[in-house]
PDB file of N, CA and C in Angstrom:
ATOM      1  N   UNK A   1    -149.659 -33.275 198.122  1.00  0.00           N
ATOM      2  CA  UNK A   1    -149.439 -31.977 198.738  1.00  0.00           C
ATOM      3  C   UNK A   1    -149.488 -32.092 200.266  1.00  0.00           C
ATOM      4  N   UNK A   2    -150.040 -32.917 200.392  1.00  0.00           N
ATOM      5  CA  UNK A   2    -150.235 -33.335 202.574  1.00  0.00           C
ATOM      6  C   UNK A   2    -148.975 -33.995 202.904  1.00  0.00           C
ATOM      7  N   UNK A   3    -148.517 -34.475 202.155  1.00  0.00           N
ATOM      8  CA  UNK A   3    -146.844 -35.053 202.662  1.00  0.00           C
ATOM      9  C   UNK A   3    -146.307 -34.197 202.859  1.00  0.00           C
ATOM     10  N   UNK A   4    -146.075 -33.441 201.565  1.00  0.00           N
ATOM     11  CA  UNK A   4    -144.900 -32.246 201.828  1.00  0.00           C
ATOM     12  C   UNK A   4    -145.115 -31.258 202.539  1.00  0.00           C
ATOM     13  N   UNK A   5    -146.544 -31.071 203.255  1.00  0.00           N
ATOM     14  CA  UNK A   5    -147.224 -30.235 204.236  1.00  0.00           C
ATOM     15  C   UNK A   5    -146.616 -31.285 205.640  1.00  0.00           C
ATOM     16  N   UNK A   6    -146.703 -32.073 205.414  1.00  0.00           N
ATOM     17  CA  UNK A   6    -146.236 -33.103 207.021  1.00  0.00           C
ATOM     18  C   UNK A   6    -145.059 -32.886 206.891  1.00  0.00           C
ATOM     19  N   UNK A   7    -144.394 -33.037 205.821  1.00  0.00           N
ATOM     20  CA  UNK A   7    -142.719 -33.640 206.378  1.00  0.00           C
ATOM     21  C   UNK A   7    -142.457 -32.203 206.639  1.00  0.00           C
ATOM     22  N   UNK A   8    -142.696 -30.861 206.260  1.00  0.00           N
ATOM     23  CA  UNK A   8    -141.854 -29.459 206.415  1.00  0.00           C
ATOM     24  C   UNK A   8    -142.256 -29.044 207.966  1.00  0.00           C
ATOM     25  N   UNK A   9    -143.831 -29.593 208.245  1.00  0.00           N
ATOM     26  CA  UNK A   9    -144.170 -29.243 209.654  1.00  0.00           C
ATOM     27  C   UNK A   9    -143.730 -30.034 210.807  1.00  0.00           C
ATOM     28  N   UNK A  10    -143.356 -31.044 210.562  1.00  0.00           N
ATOM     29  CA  UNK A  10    -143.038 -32.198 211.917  1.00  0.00           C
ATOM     30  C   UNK A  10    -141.373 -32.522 211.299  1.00  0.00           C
ATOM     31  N   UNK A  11    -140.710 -32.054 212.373  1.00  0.00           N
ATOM     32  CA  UNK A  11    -139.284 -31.442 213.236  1.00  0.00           C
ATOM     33  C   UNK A  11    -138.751 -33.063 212.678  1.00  0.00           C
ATOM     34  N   UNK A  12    -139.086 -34.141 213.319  1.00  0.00           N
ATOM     35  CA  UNK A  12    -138.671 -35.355 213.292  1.00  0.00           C
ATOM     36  C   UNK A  12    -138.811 -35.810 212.146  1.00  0.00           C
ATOM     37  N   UNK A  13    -139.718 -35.906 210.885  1.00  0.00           N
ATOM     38  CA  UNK A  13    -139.592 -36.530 209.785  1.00  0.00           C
ATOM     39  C   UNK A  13    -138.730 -35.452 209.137  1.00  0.00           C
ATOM     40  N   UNK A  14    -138.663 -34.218 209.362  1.00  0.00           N
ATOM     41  CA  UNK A  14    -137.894 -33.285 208.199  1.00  0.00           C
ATOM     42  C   UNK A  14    -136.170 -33.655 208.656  1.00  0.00           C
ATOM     43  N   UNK A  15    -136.043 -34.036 209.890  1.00  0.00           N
ATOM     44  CA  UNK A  15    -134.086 -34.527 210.701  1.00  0.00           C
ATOM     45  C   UNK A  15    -133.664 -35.028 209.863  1.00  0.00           C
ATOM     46  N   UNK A  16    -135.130 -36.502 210.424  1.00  0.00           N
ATOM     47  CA  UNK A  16    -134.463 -37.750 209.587  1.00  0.00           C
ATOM     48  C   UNK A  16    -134.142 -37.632 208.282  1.00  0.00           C
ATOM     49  N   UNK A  17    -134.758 -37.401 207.523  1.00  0.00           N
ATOM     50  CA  UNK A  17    -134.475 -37.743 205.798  1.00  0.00           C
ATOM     51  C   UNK A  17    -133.453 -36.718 205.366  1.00  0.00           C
ATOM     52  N   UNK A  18    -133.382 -35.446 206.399  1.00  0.00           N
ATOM     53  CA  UNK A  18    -132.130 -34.058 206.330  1.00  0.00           C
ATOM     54  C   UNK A  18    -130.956 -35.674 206.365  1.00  0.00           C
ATOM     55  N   UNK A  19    -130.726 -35.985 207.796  1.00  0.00           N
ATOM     56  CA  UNK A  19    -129.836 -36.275 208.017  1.00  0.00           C
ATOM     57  C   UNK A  19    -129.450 -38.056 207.001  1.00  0.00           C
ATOM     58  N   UNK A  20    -130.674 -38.581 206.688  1.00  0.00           N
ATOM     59  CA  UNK A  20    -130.515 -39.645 205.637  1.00  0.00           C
ATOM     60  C   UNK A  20    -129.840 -39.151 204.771  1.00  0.00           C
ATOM     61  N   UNK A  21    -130.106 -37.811 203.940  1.00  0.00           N
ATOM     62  CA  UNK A  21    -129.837 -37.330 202.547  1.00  0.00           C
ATOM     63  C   UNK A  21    -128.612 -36.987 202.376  1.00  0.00           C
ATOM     64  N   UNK A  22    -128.099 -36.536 203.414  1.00  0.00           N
ATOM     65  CA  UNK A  22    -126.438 -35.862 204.122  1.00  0.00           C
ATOM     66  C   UNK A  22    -125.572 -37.297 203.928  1.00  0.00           C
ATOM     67  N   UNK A  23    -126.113 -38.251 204.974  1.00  0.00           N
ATOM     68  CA  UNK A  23    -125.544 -39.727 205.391  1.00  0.00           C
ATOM     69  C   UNK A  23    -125.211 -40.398 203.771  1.00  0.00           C
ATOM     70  N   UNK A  24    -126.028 -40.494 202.746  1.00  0.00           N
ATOM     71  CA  UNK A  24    -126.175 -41.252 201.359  1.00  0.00           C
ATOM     72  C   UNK A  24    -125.143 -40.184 200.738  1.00  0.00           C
ATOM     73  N   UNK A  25    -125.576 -38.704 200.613  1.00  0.00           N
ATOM     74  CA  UNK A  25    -124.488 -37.979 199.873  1.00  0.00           C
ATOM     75  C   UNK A  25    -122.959 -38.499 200.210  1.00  0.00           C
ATOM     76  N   UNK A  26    -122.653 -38.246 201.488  1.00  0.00           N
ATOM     77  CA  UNK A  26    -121.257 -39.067 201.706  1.00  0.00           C
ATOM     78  C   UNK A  26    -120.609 -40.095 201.097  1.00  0.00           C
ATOM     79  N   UNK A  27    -121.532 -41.351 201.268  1.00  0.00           N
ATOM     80  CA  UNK A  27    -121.669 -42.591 200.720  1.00  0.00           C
ATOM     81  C   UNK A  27    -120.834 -42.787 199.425  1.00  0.00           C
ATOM     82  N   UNK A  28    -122.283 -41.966 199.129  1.00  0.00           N
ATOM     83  CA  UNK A  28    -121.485 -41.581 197.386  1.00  0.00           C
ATOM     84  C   UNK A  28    -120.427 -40.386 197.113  1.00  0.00           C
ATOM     85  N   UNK A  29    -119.968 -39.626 197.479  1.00  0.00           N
ATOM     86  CA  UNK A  29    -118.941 -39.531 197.711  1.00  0.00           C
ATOM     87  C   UNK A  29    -117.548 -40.038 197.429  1.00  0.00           C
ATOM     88  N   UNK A  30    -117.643 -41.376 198.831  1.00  0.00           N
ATOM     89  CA  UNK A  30    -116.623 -42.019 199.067  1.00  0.00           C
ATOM     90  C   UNK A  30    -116.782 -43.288 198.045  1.00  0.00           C
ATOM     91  N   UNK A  31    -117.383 -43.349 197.554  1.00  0.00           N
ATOM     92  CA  UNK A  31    -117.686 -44.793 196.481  1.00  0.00           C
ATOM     93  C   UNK A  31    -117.019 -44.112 195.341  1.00  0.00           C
ATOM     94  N   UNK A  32    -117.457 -42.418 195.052  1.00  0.00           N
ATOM     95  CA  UNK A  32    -116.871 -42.599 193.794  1.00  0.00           C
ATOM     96  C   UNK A  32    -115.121 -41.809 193.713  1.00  0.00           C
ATOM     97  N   UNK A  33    -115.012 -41.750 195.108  1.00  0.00           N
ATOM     98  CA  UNK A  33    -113.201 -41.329 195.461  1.00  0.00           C
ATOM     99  C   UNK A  33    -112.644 -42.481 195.784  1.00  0.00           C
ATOM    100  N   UNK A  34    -113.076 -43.406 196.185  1.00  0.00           N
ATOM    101  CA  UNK A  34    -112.729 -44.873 196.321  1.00  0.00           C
ATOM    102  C   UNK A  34    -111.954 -45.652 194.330  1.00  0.00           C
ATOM    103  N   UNK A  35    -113.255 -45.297 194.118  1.00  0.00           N
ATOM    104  CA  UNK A  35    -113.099 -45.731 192.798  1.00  0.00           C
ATOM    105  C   UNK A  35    -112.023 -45.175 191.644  1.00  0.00           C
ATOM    106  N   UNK A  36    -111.977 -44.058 191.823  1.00  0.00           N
ATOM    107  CA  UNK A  36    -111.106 -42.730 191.214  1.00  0.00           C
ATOM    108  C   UNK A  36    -109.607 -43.782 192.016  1.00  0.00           C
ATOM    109  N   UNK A  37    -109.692 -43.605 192.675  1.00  0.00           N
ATOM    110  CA  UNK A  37    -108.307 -43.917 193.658  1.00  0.00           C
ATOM    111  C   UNK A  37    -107.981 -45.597 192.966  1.00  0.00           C
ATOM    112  N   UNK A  38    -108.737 -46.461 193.052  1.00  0.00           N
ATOM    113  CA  UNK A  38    -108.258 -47.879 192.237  1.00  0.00           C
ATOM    114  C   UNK A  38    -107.939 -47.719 190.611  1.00  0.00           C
ATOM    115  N   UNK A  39    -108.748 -46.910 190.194  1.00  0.00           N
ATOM    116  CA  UNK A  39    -108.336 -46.872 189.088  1.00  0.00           C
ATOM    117  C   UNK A  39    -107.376 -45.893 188.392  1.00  0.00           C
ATOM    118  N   UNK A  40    -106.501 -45.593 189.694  1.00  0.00           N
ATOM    119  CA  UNK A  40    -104.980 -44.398 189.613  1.00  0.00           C
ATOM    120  C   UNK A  40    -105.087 -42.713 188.846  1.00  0.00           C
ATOM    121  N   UNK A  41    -106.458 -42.616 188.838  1.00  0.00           N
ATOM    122  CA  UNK A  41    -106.589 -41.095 188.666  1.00  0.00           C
ATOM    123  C   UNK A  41    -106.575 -40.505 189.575  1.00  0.00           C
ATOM    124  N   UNK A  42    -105.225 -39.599 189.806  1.00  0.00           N
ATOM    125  CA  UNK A  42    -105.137 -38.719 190.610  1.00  0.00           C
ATOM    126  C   UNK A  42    -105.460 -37.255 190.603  1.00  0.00           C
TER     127      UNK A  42
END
């Protein structure tokens, strides 16, 4: 319960992992439109 009390109160750990979680969603994303696309489902 003290983590999730730290990470919601301090600006800088709540960015980072915002902006990690954003950065990985993409990722995957493009891995699985990548994939769609080699294997000719349009």
């Amino acid at each position: 319960m003290q983590l999730l009390k730290e990470f919601v109160s301090d600006p800088v750990i709540f960015f980072s992992f915002t902006g990690l979680a954003v950065v990985i969603g993409i990722c995957i994303f493009y891995v699985i439109y990548f994939i769609a696309k080699v294997n000719g489902e349009d």
